[in-house]
Protein backbone atom coordinates (compact mmCIF):
# COMPACT_ATOMS: atom_id res chain seq x y z
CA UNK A 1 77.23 103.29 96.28
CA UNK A 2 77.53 106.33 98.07
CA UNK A 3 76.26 106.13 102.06
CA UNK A 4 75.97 110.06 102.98
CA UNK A 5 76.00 111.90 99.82
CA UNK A 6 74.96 115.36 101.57
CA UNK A 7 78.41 115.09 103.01
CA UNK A 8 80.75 112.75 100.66
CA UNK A 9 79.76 114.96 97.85
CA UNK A 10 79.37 118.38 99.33
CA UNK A 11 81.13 121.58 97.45
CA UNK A 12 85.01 122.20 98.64
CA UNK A 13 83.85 125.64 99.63
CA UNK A 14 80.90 124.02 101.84
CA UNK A 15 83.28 121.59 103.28
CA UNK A 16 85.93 124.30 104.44
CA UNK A 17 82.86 126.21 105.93
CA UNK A 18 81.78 123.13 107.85
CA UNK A 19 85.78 122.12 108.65
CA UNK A 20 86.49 125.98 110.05
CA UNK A 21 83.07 125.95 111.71
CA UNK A 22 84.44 122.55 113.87
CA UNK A 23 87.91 123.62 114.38
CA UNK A 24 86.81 127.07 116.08
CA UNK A 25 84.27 124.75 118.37
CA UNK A 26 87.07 122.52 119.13
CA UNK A 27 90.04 124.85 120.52
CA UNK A 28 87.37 126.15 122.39
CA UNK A 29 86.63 122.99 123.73
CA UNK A 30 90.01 121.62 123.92
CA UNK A 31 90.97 125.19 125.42
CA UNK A 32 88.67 124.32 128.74
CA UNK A 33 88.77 120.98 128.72
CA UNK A 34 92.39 119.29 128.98
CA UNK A 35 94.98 121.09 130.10
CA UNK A 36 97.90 120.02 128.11
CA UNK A 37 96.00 122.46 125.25
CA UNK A 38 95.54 125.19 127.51
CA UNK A 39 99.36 125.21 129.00
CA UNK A 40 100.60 124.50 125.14
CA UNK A 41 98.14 127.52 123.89
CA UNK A 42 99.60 129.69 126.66
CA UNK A 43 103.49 128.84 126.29
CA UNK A 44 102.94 130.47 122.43
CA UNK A 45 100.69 133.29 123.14
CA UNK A 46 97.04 131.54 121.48
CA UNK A 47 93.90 131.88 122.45
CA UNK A 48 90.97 130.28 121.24
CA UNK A 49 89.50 133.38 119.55
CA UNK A 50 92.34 133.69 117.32
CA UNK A 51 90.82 130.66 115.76
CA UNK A 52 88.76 131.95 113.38
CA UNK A 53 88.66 128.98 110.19
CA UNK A 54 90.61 126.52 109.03
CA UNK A 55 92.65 129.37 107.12
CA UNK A 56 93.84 129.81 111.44
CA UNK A 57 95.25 125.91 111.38
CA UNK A 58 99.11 127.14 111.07
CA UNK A 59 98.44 128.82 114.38
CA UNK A 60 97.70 125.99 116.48
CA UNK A 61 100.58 123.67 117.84
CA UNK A 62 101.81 119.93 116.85
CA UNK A 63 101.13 116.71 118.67
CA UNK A 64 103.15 113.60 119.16
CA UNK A 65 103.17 110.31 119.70
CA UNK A 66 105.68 111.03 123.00
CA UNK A 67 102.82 113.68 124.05
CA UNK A 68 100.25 111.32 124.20
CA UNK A 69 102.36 108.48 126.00
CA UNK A 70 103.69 111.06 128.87
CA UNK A 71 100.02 111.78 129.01
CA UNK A 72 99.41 108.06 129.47
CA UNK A 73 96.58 107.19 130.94
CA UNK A 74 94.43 109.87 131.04
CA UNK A 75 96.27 113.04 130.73
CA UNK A 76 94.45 113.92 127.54
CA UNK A 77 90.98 112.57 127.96
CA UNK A 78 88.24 115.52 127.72
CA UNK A 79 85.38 114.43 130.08
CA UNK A 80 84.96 112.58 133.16
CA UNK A 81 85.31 108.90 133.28
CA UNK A 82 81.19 108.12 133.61
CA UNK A 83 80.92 109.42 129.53
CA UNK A 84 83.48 107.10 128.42
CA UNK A 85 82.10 104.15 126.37
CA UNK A 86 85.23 102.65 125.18
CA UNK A 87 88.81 102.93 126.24
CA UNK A 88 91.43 101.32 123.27
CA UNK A 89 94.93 100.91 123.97
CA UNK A 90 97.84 100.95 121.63
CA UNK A 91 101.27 99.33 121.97
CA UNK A 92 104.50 100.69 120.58
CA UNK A 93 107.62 99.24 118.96
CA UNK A 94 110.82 101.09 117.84
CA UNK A 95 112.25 104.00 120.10
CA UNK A 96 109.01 103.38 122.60
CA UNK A 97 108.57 99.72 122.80
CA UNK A 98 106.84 98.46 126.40
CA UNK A 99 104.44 101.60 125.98
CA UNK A 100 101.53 102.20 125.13
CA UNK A 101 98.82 105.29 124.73
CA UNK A 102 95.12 105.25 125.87
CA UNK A 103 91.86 106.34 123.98
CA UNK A 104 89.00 107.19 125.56
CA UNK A 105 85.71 106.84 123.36
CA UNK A 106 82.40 108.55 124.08
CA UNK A 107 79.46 107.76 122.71
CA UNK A 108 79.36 110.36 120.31
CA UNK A 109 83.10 108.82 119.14
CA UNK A 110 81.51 105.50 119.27
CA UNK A 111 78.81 106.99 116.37
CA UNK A 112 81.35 108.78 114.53
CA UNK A 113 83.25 105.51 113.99
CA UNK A 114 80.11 103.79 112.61
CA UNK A 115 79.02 106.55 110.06
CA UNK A 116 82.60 105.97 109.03
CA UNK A 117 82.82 102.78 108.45
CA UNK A 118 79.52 102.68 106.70
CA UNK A 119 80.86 104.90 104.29
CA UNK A 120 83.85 102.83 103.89
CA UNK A 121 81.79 99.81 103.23
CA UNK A 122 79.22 101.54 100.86
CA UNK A 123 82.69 102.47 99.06
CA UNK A 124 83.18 99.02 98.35
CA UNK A 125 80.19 98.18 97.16
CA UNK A 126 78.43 96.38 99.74
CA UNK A 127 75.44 96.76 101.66
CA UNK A 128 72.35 95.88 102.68
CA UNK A 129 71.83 92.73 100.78
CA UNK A 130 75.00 91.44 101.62
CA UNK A 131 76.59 89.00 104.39
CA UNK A 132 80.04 90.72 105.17
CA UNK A 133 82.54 88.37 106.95
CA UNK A 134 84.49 90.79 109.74
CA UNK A 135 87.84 88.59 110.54
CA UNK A 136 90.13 90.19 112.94
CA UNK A 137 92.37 88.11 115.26
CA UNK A 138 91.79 88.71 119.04
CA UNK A 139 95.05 91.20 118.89
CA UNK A 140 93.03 93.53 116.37
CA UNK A 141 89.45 92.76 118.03
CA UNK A 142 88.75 96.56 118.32
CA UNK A 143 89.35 96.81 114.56
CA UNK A 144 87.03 93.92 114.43
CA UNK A 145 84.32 96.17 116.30
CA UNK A 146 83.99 99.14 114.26
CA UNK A 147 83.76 97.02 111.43
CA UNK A 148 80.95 95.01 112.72
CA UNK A 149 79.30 98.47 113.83
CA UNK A 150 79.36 100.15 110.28
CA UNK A 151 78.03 96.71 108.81
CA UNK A 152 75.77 96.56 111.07
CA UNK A 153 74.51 100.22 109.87
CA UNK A 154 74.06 99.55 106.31
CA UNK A 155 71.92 96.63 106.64
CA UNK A 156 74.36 94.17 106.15
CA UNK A 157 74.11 90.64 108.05
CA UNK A 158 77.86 90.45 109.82
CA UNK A 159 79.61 86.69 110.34
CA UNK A 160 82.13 87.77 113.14
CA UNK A 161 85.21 85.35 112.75
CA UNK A 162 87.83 86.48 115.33
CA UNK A 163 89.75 83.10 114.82
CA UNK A 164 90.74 83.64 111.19
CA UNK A 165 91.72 80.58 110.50
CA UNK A 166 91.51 80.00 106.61
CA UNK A 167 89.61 76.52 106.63
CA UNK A 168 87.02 77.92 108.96
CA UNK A 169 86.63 81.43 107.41
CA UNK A 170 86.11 79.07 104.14
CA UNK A 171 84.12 76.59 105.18
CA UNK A 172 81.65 79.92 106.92
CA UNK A 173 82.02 81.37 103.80
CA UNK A 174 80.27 78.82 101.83
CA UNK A 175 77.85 77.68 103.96
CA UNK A 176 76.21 81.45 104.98
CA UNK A 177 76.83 82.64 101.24
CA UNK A 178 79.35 85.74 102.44
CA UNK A 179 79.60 88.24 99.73
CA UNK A 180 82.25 90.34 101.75
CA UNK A 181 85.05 90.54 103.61
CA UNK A 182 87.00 92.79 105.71
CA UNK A 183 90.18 91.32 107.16
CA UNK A 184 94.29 91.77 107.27
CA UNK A 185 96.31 91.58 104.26
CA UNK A 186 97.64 88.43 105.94
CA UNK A 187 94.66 86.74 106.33
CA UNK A 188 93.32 87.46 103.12
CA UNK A 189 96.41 86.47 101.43
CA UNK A 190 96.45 82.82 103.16
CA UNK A 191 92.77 82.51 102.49
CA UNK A 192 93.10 83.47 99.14
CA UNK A 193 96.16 80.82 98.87
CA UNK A 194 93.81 78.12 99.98
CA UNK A 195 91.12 78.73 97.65
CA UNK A 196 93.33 78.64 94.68
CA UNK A 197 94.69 75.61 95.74
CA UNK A 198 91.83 73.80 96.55
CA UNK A 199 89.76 74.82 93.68
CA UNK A 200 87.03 76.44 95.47
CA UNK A 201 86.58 79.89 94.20
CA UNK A 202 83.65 79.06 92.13
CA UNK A 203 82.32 77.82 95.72
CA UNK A 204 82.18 81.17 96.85
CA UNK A 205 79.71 84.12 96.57
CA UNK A 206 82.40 86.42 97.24
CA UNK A 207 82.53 89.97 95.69
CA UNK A 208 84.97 92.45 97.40
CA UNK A 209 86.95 92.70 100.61
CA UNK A 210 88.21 95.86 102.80
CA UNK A 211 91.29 95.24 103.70
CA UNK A 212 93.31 97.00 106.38
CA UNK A 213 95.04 96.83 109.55
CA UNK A 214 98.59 96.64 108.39
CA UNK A 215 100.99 97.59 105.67
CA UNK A 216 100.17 95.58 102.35
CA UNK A 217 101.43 95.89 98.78
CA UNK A 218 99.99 96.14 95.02
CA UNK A 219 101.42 92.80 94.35
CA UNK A 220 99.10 91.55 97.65
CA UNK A 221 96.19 93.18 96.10
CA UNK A 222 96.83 91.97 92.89
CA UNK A 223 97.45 88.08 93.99
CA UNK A 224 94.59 88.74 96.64
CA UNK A 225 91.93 89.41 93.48
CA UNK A 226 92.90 87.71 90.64
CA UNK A 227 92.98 84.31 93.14
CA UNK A 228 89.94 85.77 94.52
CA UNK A 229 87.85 86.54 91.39
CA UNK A 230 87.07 90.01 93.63
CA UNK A 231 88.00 93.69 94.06
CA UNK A 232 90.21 94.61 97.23
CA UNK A 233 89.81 97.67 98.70
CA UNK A 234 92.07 99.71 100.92
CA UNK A 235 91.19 101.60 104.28
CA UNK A 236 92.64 103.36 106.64
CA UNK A 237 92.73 104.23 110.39
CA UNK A 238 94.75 105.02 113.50
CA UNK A 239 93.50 104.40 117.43
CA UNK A 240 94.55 108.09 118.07
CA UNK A 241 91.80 109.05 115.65
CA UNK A 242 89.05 106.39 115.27
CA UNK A 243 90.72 102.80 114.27
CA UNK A 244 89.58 101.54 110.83
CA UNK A 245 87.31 104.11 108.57
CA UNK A 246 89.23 107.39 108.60
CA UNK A 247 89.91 107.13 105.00
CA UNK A 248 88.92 104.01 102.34
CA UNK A 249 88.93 103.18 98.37
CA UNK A 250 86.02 103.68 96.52
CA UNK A 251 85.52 101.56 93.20
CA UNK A 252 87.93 103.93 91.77
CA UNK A 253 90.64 102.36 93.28
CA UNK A 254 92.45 105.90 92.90
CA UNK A 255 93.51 107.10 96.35
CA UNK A 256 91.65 106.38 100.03
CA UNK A 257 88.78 109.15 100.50
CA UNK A 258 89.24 110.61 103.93
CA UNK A 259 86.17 111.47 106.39
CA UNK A 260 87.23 114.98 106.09
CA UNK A 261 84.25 116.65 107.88
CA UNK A 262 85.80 114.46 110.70
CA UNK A 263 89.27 114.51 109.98
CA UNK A 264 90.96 117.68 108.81
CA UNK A 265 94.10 116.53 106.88
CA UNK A 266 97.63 118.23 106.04
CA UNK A 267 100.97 117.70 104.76
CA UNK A 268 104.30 118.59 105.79
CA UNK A 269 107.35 118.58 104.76
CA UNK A 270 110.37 117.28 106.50
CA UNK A 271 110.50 121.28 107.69
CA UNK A 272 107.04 121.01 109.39
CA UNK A 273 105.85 123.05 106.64
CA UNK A 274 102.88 123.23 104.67
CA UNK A 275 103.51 121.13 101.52
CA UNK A 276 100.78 122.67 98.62
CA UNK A 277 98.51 119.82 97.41
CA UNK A 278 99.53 116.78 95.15
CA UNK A 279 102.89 116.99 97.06
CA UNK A 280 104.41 114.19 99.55
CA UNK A 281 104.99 114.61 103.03
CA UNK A 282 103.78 113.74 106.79
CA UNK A 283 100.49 112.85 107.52
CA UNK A 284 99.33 115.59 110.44
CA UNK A 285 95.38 115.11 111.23
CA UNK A 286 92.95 117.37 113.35
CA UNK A 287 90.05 115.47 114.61
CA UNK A 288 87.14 118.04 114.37
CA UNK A 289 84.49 116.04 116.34
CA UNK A 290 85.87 114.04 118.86
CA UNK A 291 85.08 114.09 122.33
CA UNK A 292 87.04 111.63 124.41
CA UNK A 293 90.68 112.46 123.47
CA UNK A 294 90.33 115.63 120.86
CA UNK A 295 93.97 116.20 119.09
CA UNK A 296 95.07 119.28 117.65
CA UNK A 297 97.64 118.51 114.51
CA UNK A 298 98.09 115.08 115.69
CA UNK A 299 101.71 113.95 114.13
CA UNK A 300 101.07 110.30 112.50
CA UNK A 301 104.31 110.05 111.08
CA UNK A 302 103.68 108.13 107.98
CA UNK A 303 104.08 109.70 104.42
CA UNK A 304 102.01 110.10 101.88
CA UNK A 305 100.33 112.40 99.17
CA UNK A 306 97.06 114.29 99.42
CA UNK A 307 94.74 114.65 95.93
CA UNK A 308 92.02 117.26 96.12
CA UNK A 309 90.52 116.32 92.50
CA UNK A 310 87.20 115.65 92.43
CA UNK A 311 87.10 111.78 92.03
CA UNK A 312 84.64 110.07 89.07
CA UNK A 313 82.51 107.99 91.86
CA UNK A 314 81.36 111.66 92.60
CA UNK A 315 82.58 111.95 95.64
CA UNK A 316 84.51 115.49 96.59
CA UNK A 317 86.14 114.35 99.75
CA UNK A 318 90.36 114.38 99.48
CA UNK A 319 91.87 110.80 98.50
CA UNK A 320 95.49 109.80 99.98
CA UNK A 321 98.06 107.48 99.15
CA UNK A 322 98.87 104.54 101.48
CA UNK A 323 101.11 105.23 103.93
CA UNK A 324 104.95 104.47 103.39
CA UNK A 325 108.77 105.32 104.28
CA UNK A 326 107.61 107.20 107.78
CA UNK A 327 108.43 107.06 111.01
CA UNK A 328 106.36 103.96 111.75
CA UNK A 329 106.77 102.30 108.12
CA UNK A 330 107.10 98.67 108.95
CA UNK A 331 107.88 95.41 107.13
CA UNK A 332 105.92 92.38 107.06
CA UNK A 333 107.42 88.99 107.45
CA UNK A 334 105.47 85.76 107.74
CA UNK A 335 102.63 87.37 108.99
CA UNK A 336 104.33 89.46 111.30
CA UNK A 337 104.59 93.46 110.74
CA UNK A 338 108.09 95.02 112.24
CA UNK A 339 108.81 98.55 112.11
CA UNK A 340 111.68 99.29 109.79
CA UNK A 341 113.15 101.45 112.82
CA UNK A 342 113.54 98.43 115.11
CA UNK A 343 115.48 96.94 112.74
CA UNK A 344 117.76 100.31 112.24
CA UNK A 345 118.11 99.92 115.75
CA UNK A 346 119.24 96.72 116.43
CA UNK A 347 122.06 97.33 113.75
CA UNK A 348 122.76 100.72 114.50
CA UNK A 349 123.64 98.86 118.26
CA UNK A 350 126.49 96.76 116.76
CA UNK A 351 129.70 97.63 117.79
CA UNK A 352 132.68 97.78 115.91
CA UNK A 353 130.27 97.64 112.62
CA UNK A 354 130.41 100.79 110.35
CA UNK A 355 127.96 99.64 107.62
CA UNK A 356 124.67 100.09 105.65
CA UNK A 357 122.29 97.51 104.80
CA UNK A 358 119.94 96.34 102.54
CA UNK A 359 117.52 93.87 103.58
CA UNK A 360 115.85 91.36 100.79
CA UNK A 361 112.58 89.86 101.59
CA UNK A 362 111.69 87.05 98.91
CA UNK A 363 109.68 84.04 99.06
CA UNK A 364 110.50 80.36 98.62
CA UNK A 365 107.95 77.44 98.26
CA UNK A 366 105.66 80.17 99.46
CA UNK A 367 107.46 81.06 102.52
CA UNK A 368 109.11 84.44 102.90
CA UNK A 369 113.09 84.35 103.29
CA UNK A 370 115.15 86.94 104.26
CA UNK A 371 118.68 87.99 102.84
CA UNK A 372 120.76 90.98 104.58
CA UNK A 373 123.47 92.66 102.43
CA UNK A 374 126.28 94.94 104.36
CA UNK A 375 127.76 97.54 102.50
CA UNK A 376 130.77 98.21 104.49
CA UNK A 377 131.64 101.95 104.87
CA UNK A 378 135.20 101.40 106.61
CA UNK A 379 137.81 99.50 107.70
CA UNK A 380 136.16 96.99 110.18
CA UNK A 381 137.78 96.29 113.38
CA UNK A 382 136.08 92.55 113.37
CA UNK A 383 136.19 89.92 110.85
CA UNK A 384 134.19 89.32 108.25
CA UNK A 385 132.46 85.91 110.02
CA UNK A 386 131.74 88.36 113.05
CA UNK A 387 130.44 90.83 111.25
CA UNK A 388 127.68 88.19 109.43
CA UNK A 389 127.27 86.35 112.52
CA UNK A 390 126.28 89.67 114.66
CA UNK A 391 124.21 90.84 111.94
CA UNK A 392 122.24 87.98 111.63
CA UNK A 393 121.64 87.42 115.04
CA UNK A 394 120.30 91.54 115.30
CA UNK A 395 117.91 90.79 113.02
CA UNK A 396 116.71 87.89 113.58
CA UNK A 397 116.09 89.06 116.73
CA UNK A 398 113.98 91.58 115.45
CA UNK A 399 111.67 89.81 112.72
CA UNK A 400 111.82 86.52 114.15
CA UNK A 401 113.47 85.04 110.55
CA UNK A 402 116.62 83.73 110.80
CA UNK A 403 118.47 85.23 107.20
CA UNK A 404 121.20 84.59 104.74
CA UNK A 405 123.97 87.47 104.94
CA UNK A 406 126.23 88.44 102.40
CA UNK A 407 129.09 91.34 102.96
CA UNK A 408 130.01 93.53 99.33
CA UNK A 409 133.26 94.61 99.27
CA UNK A 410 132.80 98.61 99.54
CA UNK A 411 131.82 100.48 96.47
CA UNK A 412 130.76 97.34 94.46
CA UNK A 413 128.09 95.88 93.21
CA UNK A 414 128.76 92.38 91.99
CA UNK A 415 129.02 90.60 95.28
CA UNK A 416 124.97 91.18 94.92
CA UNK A 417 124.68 91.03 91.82
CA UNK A 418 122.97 87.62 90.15
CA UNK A 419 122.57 86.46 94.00
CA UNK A 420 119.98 89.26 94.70
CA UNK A 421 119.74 91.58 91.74
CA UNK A 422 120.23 94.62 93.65
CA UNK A 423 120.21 97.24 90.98
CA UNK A 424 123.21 100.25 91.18
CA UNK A 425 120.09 102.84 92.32
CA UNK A 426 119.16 100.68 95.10
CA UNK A 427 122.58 100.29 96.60
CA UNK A 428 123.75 103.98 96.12
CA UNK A 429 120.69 105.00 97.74
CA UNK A 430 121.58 102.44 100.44
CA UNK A 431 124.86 104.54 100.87
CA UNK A 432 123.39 107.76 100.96
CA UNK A 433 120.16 107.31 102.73
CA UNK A 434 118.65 105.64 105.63
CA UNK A 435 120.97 103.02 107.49
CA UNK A 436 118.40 100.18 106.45
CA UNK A 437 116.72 100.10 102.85
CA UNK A 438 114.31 97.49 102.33
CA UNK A 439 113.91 95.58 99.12
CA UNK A 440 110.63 93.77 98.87
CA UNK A 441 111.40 90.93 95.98
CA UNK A 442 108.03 88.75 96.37
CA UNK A 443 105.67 88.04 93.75
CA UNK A 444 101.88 87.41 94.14
């Protein structure tokens, strides 16, 4: 089912027209409109009619996260404060934590979000005979809108269920005859969990569920449908750009499509250069149409893959990989999601402690359990028990689990070994990469 098919299937060559037609239109507009554009355009020499197409992007310069939060609250909205509809706030962990950035939303944005996210739902099959279920807790209540806008647009009757809890999404379920869903991996993975043990699947008129809002696995979308009986599909979004419905699966399964005629799309390499397509690097987006807070080559700092093939649901727009090992790649613990820098953090802040570490999430009696194993790079200046006890204490701190730790005598193996099954790749990339590697044992 395919919502705007003058658009999700249009020709790559029509599509770069459009996307260079929208770029030139918005460093004009971002050129006379906020001044953090103008001042950056100056410091390198731009000017907006050097922007002539999308073949122009390499010209224009970067933004960050830190941009947008020195900006905070309004350094970087476009228009004046009577054409904002909507202003969305985001909250930071890791090197920014106690900050947040603002979004300002026109109406126009407001729009933009819903076309979006009636594609995305269209890509999962549902429409306007169905009764989609939106369940986002209070905390994500403004991915909860957007959803309830686009479902709203295709027809769809919407059962708003902001309390998630899985008895009552169950018990709505049943009794209104929902035939989607579009939810957390969290949610959907306890509500699944009940069903199957309860026995009520063949209860249910469920047929697929949109699932994002945080990080979430194959083996979560595999337990998710086969206790389900259903077909999960991922999406995709980011406050900076539009929340939920920048990119989402189709039936394909095969890659998220992205909104490109919204959302021009690159990849770089740890370089911040151009990486050529079916490559991996960091996301970077443009947003072509947006009015309240435009960005130029906004910086997401998650990695993935771009794939420009056209796709068999016959749609032409770009597909990308879920997000992973970035800046912001985060771990998910009992329903909690923790970026994986926090935790670097904390250890990295232990004195006297010159280690790496592997972190083992598995799951006991259906409870996730944490194990952290030090790989000691030195002689220590503090005992073994300290060592263990400091440790723990850093990260539990950090995911709220309190976890087994286990110390391997440098350059071996077999103190893991049988305990955790850490394999020989997994701990020599623990000595040669990133401080923290995470090893995700569970099974769904």
């Amino acid at each position: 089912m395919i919502w705007n098919k003058a658009r999700e299937c249009m020709s790559r060559d029509e599509l770069a027209v459009l996307q260079g037609k929208r770029l030139v239109e918005l460093v004009r507009y971002v050129y006379d409109k906020v001044e953090y554009y103008r001042k950056k355009m100056w410091s390198i020499g731009l000017e907006p009619d050097d922007i002539r197409g999308i073949e122009d992007l390499e010209k224009l310069p970067f933004t960050t996260r830190e941009d947008l939060i020195e900006a905070y609250p309004l350094g970087k909205i476009a228009v004046s404060g009577s054409r904002i509809a909507s202003y969305q706030f985001s909250n930071h962990g890791d090197g920014h934590a106690g900050m947040e950035t603002a979004a300002g939303y026109t109406q126009m944005d407001m729009d933009i979000w819903k076309e979006c996210m009636a594609r995305s739902i269209s890509m999962a099959g549902l429409g306007e005979q169905d009764v989609i279920q939106v369940a986002y807790s209070d905390g994500l209540c403004t991915e909860g809108l957007g959803a309830q806008y686009g479902a709203e647009a295709v027809g769809a009757a919407v059962v708003l269920s902001p309390d998630c809890r899985p008895a009552a999404l169950v018990a709505r379920m049943r009794r209104l005859g929902v035939t989607g869903m579009i939810s957390t991996p969290v949610h959907l993975k306890c509500l699944a969990q009940m069903v199957e043990e309860r026995g009520l699947r063949n209860s249910l008129h469920l047929k697929a569920a949109i699932c994002g809002g945080e990080s979430w696995t194959e083996g979560i979308r595999e337990m998710i449908q086969r206790r389900l009986g259903i077909r999960l599909y991922g999406i995709f979004g980011l406050n900076e750009l539009t929340r939920l419905g920048v990119a989402c699966e189709c039936e394909c399964q095969k890659g998220m499509h992205i909104q490109e005629d919204f959302f021009l799309a690159e990849i770089l390499d740890t370089h911040m250069k151009l990486v050529l397509p079916g490559g991996r690097g960091e996301l970077v987006f443009t947003t072509l149409q947006k009015k309240g807070v435009p960005l130029i080559r906004y910086r997401t700092g998650g990695i993935t893959g771009i794939y420009y093939e056209r796709c068999e649901c016959g749609r032409t727009m770009a597909r990308m990989d879920r997000l992973s090992h970035g800046i912001d790649d985060v771990v998910q613990v009992r329903g909690g999601s923790v970026p994986v820098s926090r935790i670097e953090e904390a250890l990295s802040g232990l004195q006297g402690i010159d280690a790496s570490y592997i972190i083992c999430i598995g799951m006991e009696h259906n409870i996730d359990v944490v194990d952290v194993c030090i790989i000691m790079k030195g002689e220590g200046a503090l005992p073994a028990a300290d060592v263990k006890r400091l440790a723990a204490g850093a990260v539990a701190d950090v995911i709220g689990v309190e976890p087994e730790v286990h110390i391997a005598e440098r350059g071996k193996t077999e103190t893991f070994d049988g305990i955790l099954g850490i394999t020989d790749e997994v701990f020599q990339e623990a000595l040669e990469g990133r401080k923290v590697t995470i090893v995700d044992r569970r099974r769904y």
